[in-house]
N, C-alpha and C. Protein backbone atom coordinates (compact mmCIF):
# COMPACT_ATOMS: atom_id res chain seq x y z
N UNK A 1 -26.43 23.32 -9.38
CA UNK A 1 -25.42 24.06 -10.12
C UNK A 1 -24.13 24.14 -9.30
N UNK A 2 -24.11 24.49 -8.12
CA UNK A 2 -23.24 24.52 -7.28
C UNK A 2 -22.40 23.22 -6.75
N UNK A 3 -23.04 22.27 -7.38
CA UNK A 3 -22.20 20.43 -6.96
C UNK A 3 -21.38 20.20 -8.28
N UNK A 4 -21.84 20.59 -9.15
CA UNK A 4 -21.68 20.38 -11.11
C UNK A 4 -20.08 21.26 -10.40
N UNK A 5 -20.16 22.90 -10.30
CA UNK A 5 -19.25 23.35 -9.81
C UNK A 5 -17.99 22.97 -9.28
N UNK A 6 -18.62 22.24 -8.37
CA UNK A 6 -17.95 21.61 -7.36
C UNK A 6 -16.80 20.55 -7.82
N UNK A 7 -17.86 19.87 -8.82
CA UNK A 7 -17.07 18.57 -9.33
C UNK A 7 -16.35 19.18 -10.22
N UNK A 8 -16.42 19.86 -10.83
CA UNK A 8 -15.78 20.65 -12.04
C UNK A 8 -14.24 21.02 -11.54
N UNK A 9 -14.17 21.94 -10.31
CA UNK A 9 -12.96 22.28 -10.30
C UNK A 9 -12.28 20.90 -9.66
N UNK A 10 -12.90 20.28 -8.50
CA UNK A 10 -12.19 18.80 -7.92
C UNK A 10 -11.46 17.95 -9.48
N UNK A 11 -11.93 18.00 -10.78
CA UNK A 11 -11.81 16.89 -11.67
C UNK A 11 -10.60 18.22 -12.61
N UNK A 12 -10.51 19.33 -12.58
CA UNK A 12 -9.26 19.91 -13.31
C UNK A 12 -7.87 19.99 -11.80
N UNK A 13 -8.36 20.13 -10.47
CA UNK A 13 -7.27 19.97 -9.88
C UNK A 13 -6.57 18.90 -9.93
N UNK A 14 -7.47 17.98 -9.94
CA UNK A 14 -6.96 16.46 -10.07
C UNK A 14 -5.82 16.22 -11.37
N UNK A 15 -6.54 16.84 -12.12
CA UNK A 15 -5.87 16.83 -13.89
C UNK A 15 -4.76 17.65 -13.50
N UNK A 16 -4.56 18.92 -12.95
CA UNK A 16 -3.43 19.66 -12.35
C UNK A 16 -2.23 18.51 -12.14
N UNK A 17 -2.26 18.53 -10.86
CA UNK A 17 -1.96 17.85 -10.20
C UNK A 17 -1.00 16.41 -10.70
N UNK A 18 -2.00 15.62 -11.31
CA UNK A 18 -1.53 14.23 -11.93
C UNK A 18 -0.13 14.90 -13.49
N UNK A 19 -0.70 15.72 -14.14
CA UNK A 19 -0.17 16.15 -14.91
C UNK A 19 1.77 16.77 -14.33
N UNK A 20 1.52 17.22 -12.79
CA UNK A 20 2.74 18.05 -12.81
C UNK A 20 3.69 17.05 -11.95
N UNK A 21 3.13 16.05 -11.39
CA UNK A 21 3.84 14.81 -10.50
C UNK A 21 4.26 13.55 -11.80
N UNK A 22 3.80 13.92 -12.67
CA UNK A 22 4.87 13.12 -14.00
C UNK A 22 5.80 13.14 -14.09
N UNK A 23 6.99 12.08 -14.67
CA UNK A 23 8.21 12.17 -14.63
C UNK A 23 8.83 11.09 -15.56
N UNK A 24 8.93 12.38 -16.48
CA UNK A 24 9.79 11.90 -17.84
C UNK A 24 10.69 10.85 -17.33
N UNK A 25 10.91 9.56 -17.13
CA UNK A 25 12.33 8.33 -17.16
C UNK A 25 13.34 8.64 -18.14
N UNK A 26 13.20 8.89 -19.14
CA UNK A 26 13.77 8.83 -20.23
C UNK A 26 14.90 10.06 -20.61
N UNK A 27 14.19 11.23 -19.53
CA UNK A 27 15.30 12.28 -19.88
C UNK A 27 16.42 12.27 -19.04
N UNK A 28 15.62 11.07 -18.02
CA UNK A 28 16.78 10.93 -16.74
C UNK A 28 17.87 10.09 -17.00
N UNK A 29 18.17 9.07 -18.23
CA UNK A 29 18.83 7.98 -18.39
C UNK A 29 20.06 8.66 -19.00
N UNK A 30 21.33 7.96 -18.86
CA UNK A 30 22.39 8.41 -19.22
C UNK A 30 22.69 7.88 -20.90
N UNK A 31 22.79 8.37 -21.79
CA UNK A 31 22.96 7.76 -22.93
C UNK A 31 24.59 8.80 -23.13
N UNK A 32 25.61 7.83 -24.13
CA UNK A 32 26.64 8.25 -24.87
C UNK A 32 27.07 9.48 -25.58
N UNK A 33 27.54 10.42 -24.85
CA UNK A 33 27.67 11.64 -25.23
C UNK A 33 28.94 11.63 -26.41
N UNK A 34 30.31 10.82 -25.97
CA UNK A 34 31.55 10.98 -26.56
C UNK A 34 32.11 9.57 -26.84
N UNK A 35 32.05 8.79 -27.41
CA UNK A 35 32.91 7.40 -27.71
C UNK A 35 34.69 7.62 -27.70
N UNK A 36 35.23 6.94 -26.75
CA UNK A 36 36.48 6.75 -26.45
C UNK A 36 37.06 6.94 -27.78
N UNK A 37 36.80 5.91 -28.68
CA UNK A 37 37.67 5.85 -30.32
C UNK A 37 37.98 7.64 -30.75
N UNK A 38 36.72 8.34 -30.43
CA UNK A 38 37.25 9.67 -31.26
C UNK A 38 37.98 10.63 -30.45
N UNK A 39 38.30 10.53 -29.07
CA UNK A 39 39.37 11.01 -28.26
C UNK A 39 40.15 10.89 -27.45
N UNK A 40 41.40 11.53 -27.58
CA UNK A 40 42.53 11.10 -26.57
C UNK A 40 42.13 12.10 -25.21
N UNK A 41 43.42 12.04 -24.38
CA UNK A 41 43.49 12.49 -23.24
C UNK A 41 43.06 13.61 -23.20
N UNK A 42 43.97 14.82 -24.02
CA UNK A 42 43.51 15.96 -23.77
C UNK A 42 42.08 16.29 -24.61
N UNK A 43 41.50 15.40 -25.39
CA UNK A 43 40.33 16.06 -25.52
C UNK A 43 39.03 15.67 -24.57
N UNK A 44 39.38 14.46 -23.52
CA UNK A 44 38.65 14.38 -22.89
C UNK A 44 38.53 15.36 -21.19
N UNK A 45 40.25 15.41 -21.36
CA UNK A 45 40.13 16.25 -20.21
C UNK A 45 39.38 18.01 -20.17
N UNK A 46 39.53 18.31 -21.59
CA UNK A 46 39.03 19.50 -21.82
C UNK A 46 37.76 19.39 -22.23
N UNK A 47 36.84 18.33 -22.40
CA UNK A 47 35.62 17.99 -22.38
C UNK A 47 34.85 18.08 -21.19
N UNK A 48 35.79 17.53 -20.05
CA UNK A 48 35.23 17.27 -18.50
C UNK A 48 34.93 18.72 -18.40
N UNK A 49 36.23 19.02 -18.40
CA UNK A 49 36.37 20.79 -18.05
C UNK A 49 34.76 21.56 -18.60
N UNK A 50 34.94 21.25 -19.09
CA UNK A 50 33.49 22.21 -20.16
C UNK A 50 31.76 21.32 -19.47
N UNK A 51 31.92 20.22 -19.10
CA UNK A 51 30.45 19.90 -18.71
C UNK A 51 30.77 20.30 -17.48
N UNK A 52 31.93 19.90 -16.75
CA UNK A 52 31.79 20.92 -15.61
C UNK A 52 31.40 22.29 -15.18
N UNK A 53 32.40 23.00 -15.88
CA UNK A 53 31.45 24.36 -16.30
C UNK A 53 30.51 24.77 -16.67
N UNK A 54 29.39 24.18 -17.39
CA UNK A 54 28.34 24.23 -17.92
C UNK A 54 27.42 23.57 -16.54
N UNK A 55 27.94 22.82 -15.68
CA UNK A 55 26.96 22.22 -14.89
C UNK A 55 26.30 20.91 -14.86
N UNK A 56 26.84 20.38 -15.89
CA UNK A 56 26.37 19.29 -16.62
C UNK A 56 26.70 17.96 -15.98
N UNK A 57 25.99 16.99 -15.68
CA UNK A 57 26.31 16.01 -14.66
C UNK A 57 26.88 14.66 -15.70
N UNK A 58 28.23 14.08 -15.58
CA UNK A 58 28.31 13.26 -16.28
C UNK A 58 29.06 11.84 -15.53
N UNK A 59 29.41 11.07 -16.64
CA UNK A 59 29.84 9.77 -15.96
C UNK A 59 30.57 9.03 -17.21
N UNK A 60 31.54 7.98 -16.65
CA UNK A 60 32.64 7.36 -17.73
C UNK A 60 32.10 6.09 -17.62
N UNK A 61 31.87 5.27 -18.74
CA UNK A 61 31.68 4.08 -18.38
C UNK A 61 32.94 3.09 -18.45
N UNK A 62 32.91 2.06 -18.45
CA UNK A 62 33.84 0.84 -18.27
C UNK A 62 34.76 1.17 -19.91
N UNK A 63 33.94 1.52 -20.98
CA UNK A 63 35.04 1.30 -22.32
C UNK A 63 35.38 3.21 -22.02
N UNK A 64 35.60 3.94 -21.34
CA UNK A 64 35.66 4.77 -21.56
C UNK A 64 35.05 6.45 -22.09
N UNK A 65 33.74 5.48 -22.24
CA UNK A 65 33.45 6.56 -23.19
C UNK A 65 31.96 7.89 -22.03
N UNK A 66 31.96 8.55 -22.51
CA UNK A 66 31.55 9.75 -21.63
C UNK A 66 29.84 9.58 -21.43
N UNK A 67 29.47 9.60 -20.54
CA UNK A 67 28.29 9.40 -20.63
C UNK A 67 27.37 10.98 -20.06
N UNK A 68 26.00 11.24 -20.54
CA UNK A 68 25.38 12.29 -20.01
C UNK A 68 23.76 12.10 -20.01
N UNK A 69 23.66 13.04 -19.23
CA UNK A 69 21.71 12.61 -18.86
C UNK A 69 21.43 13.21 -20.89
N UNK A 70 20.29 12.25 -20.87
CA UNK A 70 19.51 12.94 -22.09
C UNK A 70 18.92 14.12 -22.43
N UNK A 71 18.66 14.75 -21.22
CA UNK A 71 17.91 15.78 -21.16
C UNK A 71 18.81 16.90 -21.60
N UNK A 72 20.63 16.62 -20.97
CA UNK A 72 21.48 17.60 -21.16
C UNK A 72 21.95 17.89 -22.52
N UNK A 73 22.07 16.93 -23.60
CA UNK A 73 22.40 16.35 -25.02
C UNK A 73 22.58 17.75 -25.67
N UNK A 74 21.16 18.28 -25.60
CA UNK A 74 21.56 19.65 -26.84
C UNK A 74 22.52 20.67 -25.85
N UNK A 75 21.75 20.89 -24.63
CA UNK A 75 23.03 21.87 -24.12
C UNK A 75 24.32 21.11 -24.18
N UNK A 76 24.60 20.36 -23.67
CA UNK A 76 26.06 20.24 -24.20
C UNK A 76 26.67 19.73 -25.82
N UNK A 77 25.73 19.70 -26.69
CA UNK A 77 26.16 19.88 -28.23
C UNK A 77 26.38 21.25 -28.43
N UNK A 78 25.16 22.35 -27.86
CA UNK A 78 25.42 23.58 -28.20
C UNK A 78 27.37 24.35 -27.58
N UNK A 79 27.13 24.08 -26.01
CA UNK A 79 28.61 24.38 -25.31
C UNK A 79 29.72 23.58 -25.26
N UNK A 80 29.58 22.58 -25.38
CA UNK A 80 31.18 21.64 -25.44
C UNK A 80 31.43 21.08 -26.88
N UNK A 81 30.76 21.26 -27.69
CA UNK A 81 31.24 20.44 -29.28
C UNK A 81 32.24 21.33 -29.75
């Protein structure tokens, strides 16, 4: 009874464990927050302003257009739209 035990908790730490060292890829990737076509200067500069403030980590690509982690998407739909 006491080995059954044994194995029992060794086979949910394991499950612990494997479960919390996962790592979503996908929320980490930068996808298209703002396309260049729908803003000029000042709406991008007051865009920066606002993921800045919010904390929000972003990046411009080559056509301009604003890029942000996936994970951030709704918070910054909810605070910068």
């Amino acid at each position: 009874m006491r080995t059954f035990r044994s194995i029992i908790v060794c086979i949910i730490s394991l499950s612990l464990v494997t479960a919390c060292s996962q790592h979503n890829s996908e929320q980490d990737e930068f996808v298209v927050f703002a396309h260049h076509e729908n803003m000029n200067d000042e709406l991008r500069e007051s865009l920066f302003k606002c993921l800045a403030n919010e904390e929000i980590l972003y990046r411009v690509d080559n056509d301009k257009n604003v890029l942000i982690k996936n994970k951030d998407v709704d918070h910054a739909v909810i605070r910068c739209s």
